[in-house]
Protein backbone atom coordinates (compact mmCIF):
# COMPACT_ATOMS: atom_id res chain seq x y z
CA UNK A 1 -28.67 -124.87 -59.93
CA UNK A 2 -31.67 -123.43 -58.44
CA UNK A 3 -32.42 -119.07 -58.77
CA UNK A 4 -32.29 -119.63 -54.81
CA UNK A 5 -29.13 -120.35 -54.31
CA UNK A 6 -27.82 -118.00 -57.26
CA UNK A 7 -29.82 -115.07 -55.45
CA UNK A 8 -28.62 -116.28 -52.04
CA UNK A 9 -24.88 -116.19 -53.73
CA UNK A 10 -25.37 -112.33 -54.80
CA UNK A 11 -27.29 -111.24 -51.11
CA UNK A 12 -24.31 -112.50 -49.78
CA UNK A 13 -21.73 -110.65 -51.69
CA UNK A 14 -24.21 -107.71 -51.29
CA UNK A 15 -23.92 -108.18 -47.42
CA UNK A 16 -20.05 -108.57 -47.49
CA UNK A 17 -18.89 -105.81 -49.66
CA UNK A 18 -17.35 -104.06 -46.91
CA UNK A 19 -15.46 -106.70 -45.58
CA UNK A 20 -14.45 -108.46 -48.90
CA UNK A 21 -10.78 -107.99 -49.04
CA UNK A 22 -9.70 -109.23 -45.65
CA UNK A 23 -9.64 -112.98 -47.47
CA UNK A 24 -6.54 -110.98 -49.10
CA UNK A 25 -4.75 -110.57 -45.88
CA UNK A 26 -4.15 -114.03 -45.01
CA UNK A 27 -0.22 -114.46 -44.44
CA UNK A 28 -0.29 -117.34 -46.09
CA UNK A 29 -1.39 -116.32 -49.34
CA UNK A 30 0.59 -112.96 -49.40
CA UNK A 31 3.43 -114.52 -51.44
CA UNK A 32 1.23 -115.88 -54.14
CA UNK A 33 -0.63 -112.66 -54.19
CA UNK A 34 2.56 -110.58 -55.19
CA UNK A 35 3.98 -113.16 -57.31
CA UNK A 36 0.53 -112.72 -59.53
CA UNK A 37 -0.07 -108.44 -58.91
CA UNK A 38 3.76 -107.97 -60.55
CA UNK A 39 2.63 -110.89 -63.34
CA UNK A 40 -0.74 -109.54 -64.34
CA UNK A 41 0.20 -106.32 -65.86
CA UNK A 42 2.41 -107.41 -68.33
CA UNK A 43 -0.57 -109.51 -70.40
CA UNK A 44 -2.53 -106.65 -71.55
CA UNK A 45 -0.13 -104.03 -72.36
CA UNK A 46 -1.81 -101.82 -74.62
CA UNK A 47 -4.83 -103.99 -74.48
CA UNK A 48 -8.57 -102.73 -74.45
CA UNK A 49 -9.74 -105.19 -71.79
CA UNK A 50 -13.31 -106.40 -70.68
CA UNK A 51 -12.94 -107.31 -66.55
CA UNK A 52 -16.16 -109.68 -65.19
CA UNK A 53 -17.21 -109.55 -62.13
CA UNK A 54 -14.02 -106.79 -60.54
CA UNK A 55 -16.13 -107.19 -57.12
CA UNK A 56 -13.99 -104.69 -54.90
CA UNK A 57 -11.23 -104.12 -57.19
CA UNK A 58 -8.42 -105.74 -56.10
CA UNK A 59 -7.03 -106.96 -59.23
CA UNK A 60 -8.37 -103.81 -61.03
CA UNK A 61 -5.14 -101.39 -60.35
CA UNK A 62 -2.60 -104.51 -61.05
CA UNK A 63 -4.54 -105.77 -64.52
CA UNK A 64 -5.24 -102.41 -66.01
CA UNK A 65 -1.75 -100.97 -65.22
CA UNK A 66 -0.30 -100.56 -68.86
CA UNK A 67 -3.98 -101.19 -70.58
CA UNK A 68 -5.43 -98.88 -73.38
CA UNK A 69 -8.77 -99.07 -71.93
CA UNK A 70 -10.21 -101.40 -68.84
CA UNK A 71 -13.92 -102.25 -68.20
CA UNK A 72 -14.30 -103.21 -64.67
CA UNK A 73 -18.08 -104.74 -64.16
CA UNK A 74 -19.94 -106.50 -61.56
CA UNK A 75 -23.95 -106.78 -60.84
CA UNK A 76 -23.29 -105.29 -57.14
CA UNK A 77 -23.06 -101.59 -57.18
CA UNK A 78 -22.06 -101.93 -53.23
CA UNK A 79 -18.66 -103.94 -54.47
CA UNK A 80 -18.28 -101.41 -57.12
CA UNK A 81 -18.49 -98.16 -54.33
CA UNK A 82 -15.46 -100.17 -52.24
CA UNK A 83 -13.73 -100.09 -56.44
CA UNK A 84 -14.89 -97.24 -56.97
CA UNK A 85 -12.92 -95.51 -54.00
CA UNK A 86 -9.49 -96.82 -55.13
CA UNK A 87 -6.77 -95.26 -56.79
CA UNK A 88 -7.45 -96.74 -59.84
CA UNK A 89 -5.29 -96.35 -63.27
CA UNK A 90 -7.10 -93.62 -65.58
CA UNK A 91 -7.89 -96.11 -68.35
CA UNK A 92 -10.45 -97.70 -65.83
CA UNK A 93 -14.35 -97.57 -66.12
CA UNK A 94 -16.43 -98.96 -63.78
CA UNK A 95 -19.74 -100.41 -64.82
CA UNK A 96 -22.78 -102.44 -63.32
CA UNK A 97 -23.93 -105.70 -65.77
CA UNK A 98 -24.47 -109.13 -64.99
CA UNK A 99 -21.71 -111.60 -66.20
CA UNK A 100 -24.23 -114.04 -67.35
CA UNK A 101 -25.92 -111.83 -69.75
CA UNK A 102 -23.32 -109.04 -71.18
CA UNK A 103 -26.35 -106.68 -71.80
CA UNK A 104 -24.39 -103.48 -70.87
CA UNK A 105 -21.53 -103.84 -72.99
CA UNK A 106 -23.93 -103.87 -76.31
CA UNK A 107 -21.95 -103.72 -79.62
CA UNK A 108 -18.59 -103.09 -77.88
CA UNK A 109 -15.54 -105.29 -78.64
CA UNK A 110 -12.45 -105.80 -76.41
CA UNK A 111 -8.69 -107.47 -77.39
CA UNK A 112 -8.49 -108.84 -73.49
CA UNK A 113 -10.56 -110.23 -70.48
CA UNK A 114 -10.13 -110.91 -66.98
CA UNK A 115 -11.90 -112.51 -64.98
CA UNK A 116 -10.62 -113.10 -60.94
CA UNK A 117 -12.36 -115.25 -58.55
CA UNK A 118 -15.48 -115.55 -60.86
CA UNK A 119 -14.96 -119.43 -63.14
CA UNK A 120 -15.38 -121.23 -59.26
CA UNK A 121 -18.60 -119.89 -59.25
CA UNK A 122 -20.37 -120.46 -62.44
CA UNK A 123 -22.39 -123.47 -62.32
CA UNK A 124 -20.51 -126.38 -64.48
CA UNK A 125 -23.74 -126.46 -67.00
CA UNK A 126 -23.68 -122.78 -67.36
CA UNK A 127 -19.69 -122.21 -67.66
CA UNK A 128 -19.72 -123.65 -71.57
CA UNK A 129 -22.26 -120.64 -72.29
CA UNK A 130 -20.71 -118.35 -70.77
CA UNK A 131 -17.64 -118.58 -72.49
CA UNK A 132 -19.05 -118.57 -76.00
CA UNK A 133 -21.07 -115.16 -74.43
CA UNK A 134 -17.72 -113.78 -72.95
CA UNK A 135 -15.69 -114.81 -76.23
CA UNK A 136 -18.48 -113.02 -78.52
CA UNK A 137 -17.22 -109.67 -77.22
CA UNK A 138 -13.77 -110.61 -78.05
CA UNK A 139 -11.75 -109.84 -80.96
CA UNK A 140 -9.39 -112.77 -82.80
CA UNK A 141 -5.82 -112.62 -80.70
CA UNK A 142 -7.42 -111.72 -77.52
CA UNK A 143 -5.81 -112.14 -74.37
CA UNK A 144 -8.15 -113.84 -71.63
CA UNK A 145 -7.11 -114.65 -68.09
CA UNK A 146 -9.07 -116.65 -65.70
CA UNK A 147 -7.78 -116.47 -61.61
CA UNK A 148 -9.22 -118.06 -59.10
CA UNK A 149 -8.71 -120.08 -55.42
CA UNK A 150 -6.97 -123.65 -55.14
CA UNK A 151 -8.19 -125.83 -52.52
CA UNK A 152 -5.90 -125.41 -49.40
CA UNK A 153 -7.03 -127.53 -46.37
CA UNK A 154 -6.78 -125.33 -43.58
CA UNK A 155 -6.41 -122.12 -45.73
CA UNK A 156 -9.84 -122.51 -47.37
CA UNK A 157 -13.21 -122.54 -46.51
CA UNK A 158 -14.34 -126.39 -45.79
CA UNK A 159 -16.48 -128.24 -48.94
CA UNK A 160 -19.71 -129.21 -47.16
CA UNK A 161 -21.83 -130.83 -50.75
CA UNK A 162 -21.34 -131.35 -54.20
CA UNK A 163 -25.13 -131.45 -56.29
CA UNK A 164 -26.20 -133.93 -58.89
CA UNK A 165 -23.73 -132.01 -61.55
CA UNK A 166 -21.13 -131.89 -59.72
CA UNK A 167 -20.62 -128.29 -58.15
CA UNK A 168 -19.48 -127.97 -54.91
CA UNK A 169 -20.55 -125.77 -51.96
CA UNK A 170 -19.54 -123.92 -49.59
CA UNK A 171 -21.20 -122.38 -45.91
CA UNK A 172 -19.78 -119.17 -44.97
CA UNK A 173 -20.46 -117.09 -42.56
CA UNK A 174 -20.38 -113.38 -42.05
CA UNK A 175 -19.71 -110.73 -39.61
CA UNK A 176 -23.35 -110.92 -38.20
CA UNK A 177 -23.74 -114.76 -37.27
CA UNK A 178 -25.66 -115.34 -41.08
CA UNK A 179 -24.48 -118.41 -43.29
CA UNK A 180 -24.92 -118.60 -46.68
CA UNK A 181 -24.32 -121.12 -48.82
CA UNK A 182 -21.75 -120.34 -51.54
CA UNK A 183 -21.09 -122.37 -54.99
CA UNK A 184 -17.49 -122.82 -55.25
CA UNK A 185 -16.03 -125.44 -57.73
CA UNK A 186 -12.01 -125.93 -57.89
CA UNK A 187 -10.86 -127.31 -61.33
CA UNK A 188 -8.10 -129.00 -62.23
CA UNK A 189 -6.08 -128.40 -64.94
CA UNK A 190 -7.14 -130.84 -66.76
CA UNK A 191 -11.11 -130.06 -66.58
CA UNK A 192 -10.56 -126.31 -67.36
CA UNK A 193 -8.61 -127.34 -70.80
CA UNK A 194 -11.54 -129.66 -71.26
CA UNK A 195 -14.13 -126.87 -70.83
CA UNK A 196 -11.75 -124.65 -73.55
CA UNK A 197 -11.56 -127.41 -76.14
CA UNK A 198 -15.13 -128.18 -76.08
CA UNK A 199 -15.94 -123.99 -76.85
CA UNK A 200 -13.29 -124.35 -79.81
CA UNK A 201 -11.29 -121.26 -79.79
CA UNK A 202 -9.05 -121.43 -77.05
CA UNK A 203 -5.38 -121.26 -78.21
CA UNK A 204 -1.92 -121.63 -76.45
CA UNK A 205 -3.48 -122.43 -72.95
CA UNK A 206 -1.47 -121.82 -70.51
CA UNK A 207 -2.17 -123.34 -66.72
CA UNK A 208 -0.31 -121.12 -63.78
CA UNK A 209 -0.52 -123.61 -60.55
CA UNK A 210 0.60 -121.37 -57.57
CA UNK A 211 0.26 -122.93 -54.11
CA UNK A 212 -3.63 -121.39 -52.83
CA UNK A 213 -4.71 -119.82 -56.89
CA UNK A 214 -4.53 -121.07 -60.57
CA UNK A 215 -4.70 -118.79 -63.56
CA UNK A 216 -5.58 -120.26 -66.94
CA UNK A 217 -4.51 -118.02 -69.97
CA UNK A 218 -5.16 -118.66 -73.38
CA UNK A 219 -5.55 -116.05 -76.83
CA UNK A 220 -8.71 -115.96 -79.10
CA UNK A 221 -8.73 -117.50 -82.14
């Protein structure tokens, strides 16, 4: 994937930090959304837990309920300021590093991760890498989630190209008239085991199908 369209994807996060959230208000979606906030905290109970790319926060409060210690990151410090003015749980830190490199977390180890809305946007030649980099911060028995959007017609945002390696795109427009074109890939079970196997220490996967998200769950080995 070219730097263009990776740069164009974080200008246009940049540009709709303030109106992020109101993809969260959809009616249709609200029953899928409560079913997963009263799931989530029960995985990492007790858990010191490494969160990639929190955006705004909204899974933040749910995840890091009943955690030991939650690192909520993301590259955009104007997504972390909407965070950043939540109630959040006191075992939350917020942080700014890019999920592609893990520079900012150094030496530090975690026993979870959570990652919402992020897989669908890491290009399918990058996502093997990144999971060995995400999985090198992890401890043995980890607990990883992975949450992200199912392909509703109607409900989401129309495919309009898939590139030579198969990602798929999006065009999405914001509050002032701009469109920007947005990688968004939509996995099927069966691909997102494959990507697991192939990194080797994946165990127990566990694939969550709810009618507009999916969340994949597996432990460390």
């Amino acid at each position: 994937m070219a730097d263009d369209v990776v740069q164009g994807m974080q200008r246009y996060y940049v540009e709709r930090a303030p109106s992020y959230e109101r993809v969260y208000l959809k009616p249709e979606r609200q029953a899928d959304l409560r079913a997963i906030e009263a799931w989530l905290p029960g995985v990492f109970v007790g858990r010191s837990v490494l969160e990639v790319a929190c955006g705004t926060g909204w899974w933040t409060p749910h995840g890091a309920r009943d955690a030991r210690a939650w690192l909520a990151t993301d590259l955009s410090p104007e997504t972390l300021a909407v965070a950043r003015a939540k109630a959040l749980p006191p075992c939350v830190q917020l942080a700014t590093m890019d999920a592609y490199s893990f520079a900012q977390v150094g030496p530090q180890t975690f026993d979870g991760a959570f990652a919402g809305c992020w897989w669908s946007h890491v290009p399918l030649q990058r996502l093997p890498g990144w999971l060995d980099a995400l999985h090198a911060h992890l401890v043995p028995g980890a607990r990883v989630v992975m949450l992200d959007n199912a392909y509703v017609h109607g409900s989401s945002t129309p495919l309009t190209r898939t590139d030579e390696a198969g990602n798929t795109y999006q065009d999405r427009a914001l509050d002032d008239g701009s469109v920007h074109e947005v990688l968004k890939n939509f996995p099927t079970r069966e691909a997102a085991f494959a990507f697991l196997a192939a990194c080797g220490r994946a165990r127990e996967p566990e694939w969550i199908a709810h009618p507009h998200y999916w969340v994949l769950t597996y432990t460390l080995a």
